[in-house]
Protein backbone atom coordinates (compact mmCIF):
# COMPACT_ATOMS: atom_id res chain seq x y z
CA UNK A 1 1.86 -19.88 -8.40
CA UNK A 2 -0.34 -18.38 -11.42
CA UNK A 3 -2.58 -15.80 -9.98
CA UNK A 4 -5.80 -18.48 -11.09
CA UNK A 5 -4.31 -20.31 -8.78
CA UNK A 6 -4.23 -18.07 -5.82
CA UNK A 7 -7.47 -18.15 -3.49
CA UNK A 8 -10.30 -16.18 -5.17
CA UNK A 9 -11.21 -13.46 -2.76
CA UNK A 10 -15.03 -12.80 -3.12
CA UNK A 11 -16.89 -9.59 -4.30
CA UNK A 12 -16.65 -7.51 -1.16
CA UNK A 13 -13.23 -7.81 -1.62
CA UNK A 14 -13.01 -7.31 -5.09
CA UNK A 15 -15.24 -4.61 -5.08
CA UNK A 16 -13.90 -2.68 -2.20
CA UNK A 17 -10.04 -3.71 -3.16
CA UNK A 18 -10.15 -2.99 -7.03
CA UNK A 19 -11.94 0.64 -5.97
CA UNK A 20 -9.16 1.91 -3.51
CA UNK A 21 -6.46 0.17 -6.10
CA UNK A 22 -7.92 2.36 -8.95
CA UNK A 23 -8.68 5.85 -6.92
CA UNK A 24 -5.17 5.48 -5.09
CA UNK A 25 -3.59 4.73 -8.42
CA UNK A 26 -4.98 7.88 -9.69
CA UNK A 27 -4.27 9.49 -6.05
CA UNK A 28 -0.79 9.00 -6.56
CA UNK A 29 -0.01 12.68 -8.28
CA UNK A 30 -2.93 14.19 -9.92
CA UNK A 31 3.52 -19.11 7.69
CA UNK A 32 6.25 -20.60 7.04
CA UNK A 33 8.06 -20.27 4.02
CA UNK A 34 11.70 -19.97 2.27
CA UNK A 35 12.85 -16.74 1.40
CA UNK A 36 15.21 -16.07 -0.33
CA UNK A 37 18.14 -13.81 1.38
CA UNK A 38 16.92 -10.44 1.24
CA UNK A 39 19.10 -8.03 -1.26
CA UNK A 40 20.38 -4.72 0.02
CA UNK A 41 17.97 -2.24 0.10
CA UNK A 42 19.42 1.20 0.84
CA UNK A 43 20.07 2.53 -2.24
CA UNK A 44 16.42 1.54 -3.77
CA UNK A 45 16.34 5.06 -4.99
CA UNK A 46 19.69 4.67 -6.45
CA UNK A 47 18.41 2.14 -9.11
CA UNK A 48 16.16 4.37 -10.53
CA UNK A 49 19.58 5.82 -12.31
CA UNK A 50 20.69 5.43 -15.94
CA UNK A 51 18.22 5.18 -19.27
CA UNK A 52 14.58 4.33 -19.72
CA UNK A 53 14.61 2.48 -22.34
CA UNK A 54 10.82 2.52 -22.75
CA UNK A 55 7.82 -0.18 -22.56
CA UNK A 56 8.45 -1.34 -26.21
CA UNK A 57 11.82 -2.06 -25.36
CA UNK A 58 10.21 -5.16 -23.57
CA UNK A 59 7.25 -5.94 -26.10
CA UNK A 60 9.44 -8.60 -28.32
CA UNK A 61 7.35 -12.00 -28.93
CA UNK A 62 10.14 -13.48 -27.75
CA UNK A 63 10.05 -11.04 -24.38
CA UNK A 64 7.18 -10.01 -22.69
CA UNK A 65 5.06 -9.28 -25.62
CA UNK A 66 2.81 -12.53 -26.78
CA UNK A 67 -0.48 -12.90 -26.56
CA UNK A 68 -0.38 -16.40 -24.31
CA UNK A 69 0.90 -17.29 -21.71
CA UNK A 70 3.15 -19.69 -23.06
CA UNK A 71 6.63 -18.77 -22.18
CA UNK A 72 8.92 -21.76 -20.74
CA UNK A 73 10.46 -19.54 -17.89
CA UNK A 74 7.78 -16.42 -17.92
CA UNK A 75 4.39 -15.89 -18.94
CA UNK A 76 5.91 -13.83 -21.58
CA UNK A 77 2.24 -12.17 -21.93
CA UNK A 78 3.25 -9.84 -18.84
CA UNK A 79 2.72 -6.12 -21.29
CA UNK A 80 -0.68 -7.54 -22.51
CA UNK A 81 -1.36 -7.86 -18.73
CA UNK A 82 -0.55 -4.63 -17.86
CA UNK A 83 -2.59 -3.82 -20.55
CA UNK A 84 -6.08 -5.42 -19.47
CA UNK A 85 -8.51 -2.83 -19.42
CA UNK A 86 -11.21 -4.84 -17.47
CA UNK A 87 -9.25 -5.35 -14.33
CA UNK A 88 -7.11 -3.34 -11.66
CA UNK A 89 -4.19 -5.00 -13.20
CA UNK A 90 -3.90 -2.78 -16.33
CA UNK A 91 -4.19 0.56 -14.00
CA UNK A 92 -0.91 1.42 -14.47
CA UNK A 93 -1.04 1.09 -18.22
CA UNK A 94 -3.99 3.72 -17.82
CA UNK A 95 -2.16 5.98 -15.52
CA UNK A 96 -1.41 8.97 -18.28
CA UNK A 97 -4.43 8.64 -20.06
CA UNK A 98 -7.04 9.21 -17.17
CA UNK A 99 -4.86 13.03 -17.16
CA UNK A 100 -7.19 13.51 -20.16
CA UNK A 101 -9.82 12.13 -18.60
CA UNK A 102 -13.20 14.74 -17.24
CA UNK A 103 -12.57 14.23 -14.14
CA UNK A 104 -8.72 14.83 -14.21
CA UNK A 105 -9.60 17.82 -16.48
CA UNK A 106 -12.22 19.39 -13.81
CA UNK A 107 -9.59 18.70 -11.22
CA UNK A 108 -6.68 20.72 -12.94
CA UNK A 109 -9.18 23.75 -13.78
CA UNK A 110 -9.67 24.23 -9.85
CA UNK A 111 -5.63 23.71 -8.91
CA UNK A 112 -5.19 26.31 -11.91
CA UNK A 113 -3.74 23.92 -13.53
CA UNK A 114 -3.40 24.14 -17.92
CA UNK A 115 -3.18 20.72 -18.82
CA UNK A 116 -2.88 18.14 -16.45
CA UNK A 117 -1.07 15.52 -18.94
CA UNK A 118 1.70 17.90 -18.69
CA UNK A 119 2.34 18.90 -15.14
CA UNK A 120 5.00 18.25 -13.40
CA UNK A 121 2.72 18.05 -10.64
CA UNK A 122 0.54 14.84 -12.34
CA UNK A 123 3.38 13.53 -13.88
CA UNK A 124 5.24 12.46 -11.27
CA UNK A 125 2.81 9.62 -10.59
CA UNK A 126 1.02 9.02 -13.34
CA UNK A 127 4.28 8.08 -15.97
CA UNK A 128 7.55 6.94 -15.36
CA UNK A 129 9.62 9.07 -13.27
CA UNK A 130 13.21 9.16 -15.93
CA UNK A 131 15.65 11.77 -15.74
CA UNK A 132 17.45 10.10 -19.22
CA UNK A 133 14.78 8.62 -21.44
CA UNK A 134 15.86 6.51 -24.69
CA UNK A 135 14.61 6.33 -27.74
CA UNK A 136 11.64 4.34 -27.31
CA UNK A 137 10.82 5.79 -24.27
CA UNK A 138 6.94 6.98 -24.57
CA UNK A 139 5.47 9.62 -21.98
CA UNK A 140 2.05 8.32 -22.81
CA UNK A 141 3.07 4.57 -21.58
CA UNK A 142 2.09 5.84 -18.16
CA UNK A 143 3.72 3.54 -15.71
CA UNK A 144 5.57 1.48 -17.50
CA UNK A 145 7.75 -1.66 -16.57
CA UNK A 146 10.31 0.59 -15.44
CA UNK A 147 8.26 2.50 -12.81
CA UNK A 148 8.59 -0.64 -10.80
CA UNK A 149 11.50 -2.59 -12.17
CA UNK A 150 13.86 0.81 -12.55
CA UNK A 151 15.61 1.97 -15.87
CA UNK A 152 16.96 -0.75 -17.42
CA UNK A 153 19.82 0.22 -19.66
CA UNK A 154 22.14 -1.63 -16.68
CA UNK A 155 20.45 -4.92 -16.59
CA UNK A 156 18.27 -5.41 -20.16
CA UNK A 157 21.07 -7.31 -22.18
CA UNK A 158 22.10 -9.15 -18.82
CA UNK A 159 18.34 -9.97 -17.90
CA UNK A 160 17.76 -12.69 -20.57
CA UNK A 161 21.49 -14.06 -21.15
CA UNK A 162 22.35 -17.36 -20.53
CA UNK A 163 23.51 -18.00 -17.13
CA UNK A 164 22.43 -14.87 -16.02
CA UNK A 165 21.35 -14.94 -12.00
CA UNK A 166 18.40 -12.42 -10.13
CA UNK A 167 21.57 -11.67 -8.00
CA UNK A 168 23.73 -9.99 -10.76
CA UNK A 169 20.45 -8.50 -12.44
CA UNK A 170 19.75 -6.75 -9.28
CA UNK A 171 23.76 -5.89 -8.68
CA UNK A 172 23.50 -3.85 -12.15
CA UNK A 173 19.64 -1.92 -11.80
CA UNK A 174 17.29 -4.14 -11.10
CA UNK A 175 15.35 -3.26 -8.33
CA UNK A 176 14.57 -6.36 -6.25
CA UNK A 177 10.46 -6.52 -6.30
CA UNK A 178 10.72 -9.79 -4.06
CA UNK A 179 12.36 -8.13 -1.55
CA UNK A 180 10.02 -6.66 0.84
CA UNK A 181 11.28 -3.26 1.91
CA UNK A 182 12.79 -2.79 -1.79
CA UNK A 183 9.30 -3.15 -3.42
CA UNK A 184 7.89 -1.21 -0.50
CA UNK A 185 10.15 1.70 -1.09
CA UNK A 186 8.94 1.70 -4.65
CA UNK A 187 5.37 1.79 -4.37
CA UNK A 188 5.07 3.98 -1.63
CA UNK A 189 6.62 6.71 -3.86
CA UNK A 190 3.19 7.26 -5.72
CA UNK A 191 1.11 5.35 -3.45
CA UNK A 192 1.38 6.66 -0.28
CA UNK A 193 3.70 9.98 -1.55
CA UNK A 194 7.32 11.29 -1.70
CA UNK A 195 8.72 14.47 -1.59
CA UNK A 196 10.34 14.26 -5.06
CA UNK A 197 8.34 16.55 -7.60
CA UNK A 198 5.00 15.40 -8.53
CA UNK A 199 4.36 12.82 -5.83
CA UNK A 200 2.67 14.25 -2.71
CA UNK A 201 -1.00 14.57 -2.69
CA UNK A 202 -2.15 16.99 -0.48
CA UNK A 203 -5.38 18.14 0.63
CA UNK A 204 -5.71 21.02 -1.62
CA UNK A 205 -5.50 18.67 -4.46
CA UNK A 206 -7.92 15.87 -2.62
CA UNK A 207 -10.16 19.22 -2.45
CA UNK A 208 -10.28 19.31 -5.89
CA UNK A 209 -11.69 16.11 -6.18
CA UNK A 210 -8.64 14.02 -6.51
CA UNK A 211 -9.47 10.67 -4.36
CA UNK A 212 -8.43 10.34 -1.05
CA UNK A 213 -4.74 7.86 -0.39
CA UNK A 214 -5.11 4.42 0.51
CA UNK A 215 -2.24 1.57 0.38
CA UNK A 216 -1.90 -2.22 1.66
CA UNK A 217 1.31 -3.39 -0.16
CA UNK A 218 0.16 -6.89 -0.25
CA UNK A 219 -3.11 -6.54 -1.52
CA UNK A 220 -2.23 -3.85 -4.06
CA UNK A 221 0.84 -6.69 -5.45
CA UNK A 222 -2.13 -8.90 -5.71
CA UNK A 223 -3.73 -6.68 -8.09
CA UNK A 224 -0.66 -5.94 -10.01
CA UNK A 225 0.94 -9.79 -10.09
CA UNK A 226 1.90 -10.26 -13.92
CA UNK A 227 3.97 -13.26 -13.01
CA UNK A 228 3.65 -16.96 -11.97
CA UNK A 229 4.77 -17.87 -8.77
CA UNK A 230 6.36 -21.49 -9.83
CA UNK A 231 9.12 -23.68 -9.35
CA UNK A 232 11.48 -21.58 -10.99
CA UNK A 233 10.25 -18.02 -9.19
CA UNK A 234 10.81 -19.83 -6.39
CA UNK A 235 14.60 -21.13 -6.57
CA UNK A 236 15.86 -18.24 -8.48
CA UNK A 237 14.01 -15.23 -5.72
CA UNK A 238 11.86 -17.25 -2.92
CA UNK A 239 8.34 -18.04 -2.22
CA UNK A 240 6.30 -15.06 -1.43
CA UNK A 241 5.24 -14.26 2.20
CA UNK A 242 1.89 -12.38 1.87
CA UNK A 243 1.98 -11.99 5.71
CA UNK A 244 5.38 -10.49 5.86
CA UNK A 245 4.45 -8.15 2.80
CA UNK A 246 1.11 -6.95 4.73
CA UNK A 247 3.86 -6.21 8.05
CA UNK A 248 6.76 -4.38 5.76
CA UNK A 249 4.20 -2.59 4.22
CA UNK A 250 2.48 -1.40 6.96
CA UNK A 251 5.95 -0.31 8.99
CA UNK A 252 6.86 1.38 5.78
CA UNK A 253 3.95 3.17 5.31
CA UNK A 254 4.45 4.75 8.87
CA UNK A 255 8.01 5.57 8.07
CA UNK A 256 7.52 7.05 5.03
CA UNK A 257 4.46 8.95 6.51
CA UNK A 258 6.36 10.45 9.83
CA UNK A 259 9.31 11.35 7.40
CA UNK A 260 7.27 13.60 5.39
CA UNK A 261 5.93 15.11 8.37
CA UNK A 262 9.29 15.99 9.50
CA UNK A 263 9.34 18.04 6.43
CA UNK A 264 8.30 21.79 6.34
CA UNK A 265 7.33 22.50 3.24
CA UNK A 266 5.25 19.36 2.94
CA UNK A 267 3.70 19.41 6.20
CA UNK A 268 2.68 23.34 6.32
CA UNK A 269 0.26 25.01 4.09
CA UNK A 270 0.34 28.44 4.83
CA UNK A 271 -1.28 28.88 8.64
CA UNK A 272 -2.40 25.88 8.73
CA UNK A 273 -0.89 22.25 8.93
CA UNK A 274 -1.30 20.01 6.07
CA UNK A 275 -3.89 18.36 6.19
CA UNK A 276 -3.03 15.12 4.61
CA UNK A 277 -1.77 13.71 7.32
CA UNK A 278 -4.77 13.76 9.78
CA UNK A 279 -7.60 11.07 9.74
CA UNK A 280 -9.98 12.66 7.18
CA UNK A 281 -13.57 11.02 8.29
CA UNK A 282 -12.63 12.74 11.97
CA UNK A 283 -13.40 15.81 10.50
CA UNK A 284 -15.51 15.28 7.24
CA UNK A 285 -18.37 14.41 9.69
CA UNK A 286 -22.11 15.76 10.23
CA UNK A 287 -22.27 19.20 12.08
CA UNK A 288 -25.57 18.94 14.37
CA UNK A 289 -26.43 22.62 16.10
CA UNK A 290 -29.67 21.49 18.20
CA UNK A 291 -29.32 21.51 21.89
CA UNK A 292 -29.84 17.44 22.07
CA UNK A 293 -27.04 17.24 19.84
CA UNK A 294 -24.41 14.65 20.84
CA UNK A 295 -20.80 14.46 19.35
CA UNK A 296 -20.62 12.40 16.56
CA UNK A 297 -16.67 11.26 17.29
CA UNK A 298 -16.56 8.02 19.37
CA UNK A 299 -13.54 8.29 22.04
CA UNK A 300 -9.83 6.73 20.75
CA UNK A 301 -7.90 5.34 23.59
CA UNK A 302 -5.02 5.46 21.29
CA UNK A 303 -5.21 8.65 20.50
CA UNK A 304 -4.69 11.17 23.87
CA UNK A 305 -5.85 14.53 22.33
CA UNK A 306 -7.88 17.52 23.38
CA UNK A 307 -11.39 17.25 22.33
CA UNK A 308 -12.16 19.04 18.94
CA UNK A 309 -8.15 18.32 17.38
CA UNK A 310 -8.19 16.50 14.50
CA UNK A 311 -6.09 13.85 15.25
CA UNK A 312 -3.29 12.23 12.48
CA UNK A 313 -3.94 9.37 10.34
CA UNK A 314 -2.94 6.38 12.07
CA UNK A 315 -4.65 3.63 10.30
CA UNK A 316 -0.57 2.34 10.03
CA UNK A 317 -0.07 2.79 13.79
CA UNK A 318 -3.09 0.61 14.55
CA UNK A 319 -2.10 -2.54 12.13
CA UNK A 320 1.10 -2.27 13.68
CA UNK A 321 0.16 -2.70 17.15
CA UNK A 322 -1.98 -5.43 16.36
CA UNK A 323 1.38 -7.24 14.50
CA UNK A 324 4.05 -6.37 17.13
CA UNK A 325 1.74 -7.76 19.52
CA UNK A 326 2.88 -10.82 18.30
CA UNK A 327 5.59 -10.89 15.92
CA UNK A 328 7.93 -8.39 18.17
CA UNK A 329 6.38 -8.19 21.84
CA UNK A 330 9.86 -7.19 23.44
CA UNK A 331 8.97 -3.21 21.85
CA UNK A 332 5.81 -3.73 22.07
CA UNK A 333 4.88 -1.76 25.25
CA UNK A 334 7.28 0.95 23.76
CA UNK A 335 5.54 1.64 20.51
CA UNK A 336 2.21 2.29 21.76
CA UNK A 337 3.58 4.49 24.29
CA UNK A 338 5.51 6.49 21.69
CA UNK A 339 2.27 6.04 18.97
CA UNK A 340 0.52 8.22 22.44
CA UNK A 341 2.97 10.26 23.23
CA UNK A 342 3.19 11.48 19.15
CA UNK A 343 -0.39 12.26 19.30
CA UNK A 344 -0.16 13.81 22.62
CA UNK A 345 2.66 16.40 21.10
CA UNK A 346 0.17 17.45 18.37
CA UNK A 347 -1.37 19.50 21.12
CA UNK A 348 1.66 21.08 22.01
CA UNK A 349 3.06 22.41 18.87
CA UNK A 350 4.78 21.46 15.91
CA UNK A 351 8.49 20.97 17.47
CA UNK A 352 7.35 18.61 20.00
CA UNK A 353 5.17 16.50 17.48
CA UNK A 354 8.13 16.58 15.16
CA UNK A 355 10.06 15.40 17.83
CA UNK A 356 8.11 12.82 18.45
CA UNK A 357 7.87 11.75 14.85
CA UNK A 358 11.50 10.98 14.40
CA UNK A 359 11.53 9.02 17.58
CA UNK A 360 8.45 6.30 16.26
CA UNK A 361 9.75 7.07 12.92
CA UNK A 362 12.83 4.82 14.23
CA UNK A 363 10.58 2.33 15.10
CA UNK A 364 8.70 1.84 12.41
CA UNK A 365 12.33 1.43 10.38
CA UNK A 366 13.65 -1.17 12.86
CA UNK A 367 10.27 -3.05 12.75
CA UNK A 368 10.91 -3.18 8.91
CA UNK A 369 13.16 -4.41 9.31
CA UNK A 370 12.43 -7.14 11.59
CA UNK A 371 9.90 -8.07 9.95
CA UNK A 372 11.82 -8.55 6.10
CA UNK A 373 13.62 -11.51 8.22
CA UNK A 374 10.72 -12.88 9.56
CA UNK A 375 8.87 -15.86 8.63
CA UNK A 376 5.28 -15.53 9.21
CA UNK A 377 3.69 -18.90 10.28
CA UNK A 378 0.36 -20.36 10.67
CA UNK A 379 0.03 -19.74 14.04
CA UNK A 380 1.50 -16.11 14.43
CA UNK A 381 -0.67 -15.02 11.72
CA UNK A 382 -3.77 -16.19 13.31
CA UNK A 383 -3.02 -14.77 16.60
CA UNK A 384 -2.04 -11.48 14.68
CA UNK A 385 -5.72 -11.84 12.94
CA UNK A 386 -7.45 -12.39 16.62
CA UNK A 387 -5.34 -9.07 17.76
CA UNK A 388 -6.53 -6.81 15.13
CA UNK A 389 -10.34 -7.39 16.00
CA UNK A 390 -9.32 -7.99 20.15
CA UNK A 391 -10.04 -6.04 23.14
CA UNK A 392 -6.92 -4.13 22.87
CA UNK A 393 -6.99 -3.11 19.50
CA UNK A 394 -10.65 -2.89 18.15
CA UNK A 395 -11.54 0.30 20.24
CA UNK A 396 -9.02 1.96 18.53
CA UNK A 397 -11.12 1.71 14.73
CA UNK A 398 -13.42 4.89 15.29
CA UNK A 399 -12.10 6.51 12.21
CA UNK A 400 -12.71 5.44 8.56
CA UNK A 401 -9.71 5.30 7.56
CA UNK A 402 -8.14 2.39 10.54
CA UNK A 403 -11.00 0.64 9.71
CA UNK A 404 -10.20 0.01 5.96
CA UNK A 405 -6.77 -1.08 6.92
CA UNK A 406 -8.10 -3.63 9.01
CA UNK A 407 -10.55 -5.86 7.11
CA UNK A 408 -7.82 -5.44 4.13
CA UNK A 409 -5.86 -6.88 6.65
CA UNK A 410 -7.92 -9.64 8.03
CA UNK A 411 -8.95 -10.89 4.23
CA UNK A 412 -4.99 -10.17 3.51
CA UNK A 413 -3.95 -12.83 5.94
CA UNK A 414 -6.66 -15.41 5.38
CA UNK A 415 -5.49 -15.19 2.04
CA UNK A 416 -1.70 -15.97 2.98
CA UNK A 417 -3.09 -19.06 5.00
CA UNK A 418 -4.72 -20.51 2.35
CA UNK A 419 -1.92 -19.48 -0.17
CA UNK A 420 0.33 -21.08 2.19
CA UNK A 421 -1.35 -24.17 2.40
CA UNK A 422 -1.86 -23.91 6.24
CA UNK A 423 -5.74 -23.12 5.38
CA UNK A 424 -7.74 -25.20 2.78
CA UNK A 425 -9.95 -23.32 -0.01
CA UNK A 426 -12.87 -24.96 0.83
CA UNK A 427 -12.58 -23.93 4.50
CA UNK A 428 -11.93 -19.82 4.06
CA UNK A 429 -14.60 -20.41 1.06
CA UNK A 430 -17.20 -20.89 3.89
CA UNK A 431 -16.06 -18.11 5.86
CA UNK A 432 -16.49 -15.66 2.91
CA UNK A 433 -19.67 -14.36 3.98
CA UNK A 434 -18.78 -12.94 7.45
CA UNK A 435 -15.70 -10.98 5.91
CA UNK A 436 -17.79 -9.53 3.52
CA UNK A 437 -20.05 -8.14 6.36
CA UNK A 438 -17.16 -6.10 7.33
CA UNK A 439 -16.70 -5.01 3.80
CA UNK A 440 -20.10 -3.29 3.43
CA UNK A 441 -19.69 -1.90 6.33
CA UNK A 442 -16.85 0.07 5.29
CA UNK A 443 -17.83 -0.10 1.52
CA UNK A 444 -19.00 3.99 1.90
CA UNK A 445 -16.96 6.47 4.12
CA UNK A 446 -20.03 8.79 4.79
CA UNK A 447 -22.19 5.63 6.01
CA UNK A 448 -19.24 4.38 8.12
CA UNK A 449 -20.86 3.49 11.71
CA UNK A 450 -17.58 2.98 13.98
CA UNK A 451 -19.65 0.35 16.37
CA UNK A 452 -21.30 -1.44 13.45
CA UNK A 453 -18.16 -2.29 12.01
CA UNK A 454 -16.49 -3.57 15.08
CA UNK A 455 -19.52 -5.77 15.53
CA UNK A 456 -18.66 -7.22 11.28
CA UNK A 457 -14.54 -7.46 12.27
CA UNK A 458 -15.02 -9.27 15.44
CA UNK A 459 -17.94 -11.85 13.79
CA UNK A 460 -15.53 -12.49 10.79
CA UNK A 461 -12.49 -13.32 12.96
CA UNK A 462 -14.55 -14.67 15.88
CA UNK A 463 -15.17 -17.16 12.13
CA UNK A 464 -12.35 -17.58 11.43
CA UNK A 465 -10.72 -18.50 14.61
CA UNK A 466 -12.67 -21.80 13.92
CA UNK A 467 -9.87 -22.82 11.60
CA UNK A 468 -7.11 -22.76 14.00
């Protein structure tokens, strides 16, 4: 499917989506269908091993480097893609050069910081992560084809040779984007944070104006997408699942989040905690000192903490709840009582809550995997919609942050309807309007009214429930 072909999400979307794409990109250091058999996805890190062989490498006109898109198997115009300056999809192209940027500049003057183009501490995110580097490797390439597809001195020869199979590519480097939990692994690195060097963001450098980490794997791939999705993507790796990417996403996300707070010298910062982890808006909020003055939190039945604590980010925990609630009901009585009874242990001390981090931690792994088997159909992914903005879950958005997550989500698996043929264009077209309502009203954190927005979610799904 060429990405003019996939259904044109309108500006609130655009807006709203290309904003946390960018910010996050620079954050990161400074249904039925047939799917193909997933590919082993334990040693993702692994394939990261041998040479970078550098973005030129790939630039041939008879590669990736023409000017049209008139390859007979691939575009063959992918670099110019990731090139586009005009568009979110030529961010990672950009990634080094916004280190020289004024903002990046300000930002390594308050962390003490020299030169932000050449810290270890920026680097890590914004160019390719390569322990070997070839001779056409370039630091200033930012994050190159590699980033994503790992070093290729195992699979470049191999890649393009006749009779050559995705299977064998992937058996000698390639890391397998289509699979789910592979591509997940990947991106979460420098969009969501790692402990390797140069890839944790934490709220000393968000203090020092560095934005604030967002991540929806699905919509973020959207973005990204330098390839057609045709007849010959689809035999040789599978049609795409956009609902199954949203759900692998989100369970990695959580996974990769409760593993780093497992971790002492990520999750400490001196006295205090690191503050990363917690829900920002709950405490980035209005002080009020007259004796009317009313709290300005709104009560989270998810979330069974003393008054006053601020409580941990769990914008993942939410969309999860909402999607076992229908793709895996057997647990799902068991992971909301564990999601409660991890925020409960916050109040108790660190050794309790990191207790209860490992055990939802296991959770969110086996509902990865779950999910990277599942196929996604027309009706679970309306029911999963009608969940997100239901009784049960919709009380839980009184922080910014959950609230983000969920209209990506909403617009995320609309989109997969209509991608999937189980929705036409014309219809979702019409519905356009309401789901922008619940953009705006999460288009600026500091305006963010908790109510307000449930009022825009439940109208837009309330919408589109007309489609079923």
């Amino acid at each position: 499917m060429h990405m003019g072909e996939k259904f044109s999400r309108m500006p609130g979307w655009s807006v709203l989506a290309a904003g946390l794409f960018c910010s996050a990109l620079v954050a990161t250091a400074l249904f039925v269908s047939t799917m193909a058999s997933p590919e082993p996805v334990e040693a993702a890190s692994d394939l990261a091993r041998g040479t970078h062989l550098g973005v030129a490498t790939c630039g041939g006109s008879t590669c990736h480097g023409r000017q049209e898109a008139d390859g007979e198997i691939v575009r063959q115009d992918e670099i110019m893609r990731w090139q586009e300056e005009s568009t979110p999809g030529g961010a990672h192209s950009r990634a080094f050069r916004v280190l020289r940027e004024p903002r990046s500049i300000a930002i390594a003057q308050r962390l003490g910081i020299k030169d932000a183009a050449s810290s270890a501490e920026c680097l890590g995110c914004h160019s390719t992560a390569a322990a070997s580097k070839g001779p056409r490797f370039q630091l200033n390439d930012g994050v190159g084809c590699e980033s994503c597809h790992g070093a290729s001195s195992g699979w470049l020869s191999s890649h393009y040779a006749v009779g050559a199979s995705h299977a064998r590519n992937v058996s000698q480097g390639l890391i397998p984007l289509d699979n789910p939990k592979a591509r997940a692994s990947v991106c979460l690195d420098c969009h969501f944070g790692s402990a390797k060097q140069g890839q944790f963001v934490d709220h000393r450098i968000m203090a020092a104006g560095h934005p604030r980490i967002s991540f929806e794997m699905d919509l973020f791939s959207t973005l990204q997408q330098h390839h057609d999705e045709d007849i010959d993507y689809i035999r040789r790796k599978g049609r795409t699942n956009s609902v199954q990417f949203w759900a692998v996403g989100q369970a990695m996300a959580l996974e990769r989040s409760l593993n780093l707070f497992t971790k002492p010298a990520i999750a400490t910062e001196g006295i205090f905690p690191e503050f990363y982890f917690y829900d920002c808006h709950s405490c980035h909020r209005r002080i009020y000192d007259s004796a009317s003055a009313r709290p300005s939190s709104v009560d989270n039945p998810g979330r069974p903490i003393p008054e006053g604590m601020p409580p941990y980010n769990d914008e993942n925990m939410i969309m999860l709840s909402a999607a076992i609630k229908v793709a895996a009901p057997d647990i799902a009585d068991e992971f909301d009582s564990r999601s409660r009874a991890f925020h409960a242990a916050m109040a108790q001390g660190r050794g309790p809550a990191v207790a209860e981090a490992a055990r939802l931690r296991q959770y969110a792994a086996q509902l990865a995997d779950r999910f990277s088997r599942a196929s996604f159909g027309r009706d679970q992914t309306f029911r999963i919609m009608e969940t997100i903005a239901g009784q049960a879950i919709s009380p839980r958005f009184t922080d910014y942050e959950g609230s983000v997550q969920a209209v990506m989500a909403i617009d995320t698996l609309l989109n997969g309807l209509v991608n999937g043929g189980q929705v036409s264009e014309s219809a979702a077209t019409s519905l356009r309007g309401q789901i922008n309502v619940a953009y705006a009203a999460v288009a600026e954190p500091n305006s963010y009214e908790p109510l307000k927005f449930r009022r825009a979610l439940g109208s837009a799904v309330r919408t589109i429930r007309s489609l079923r």
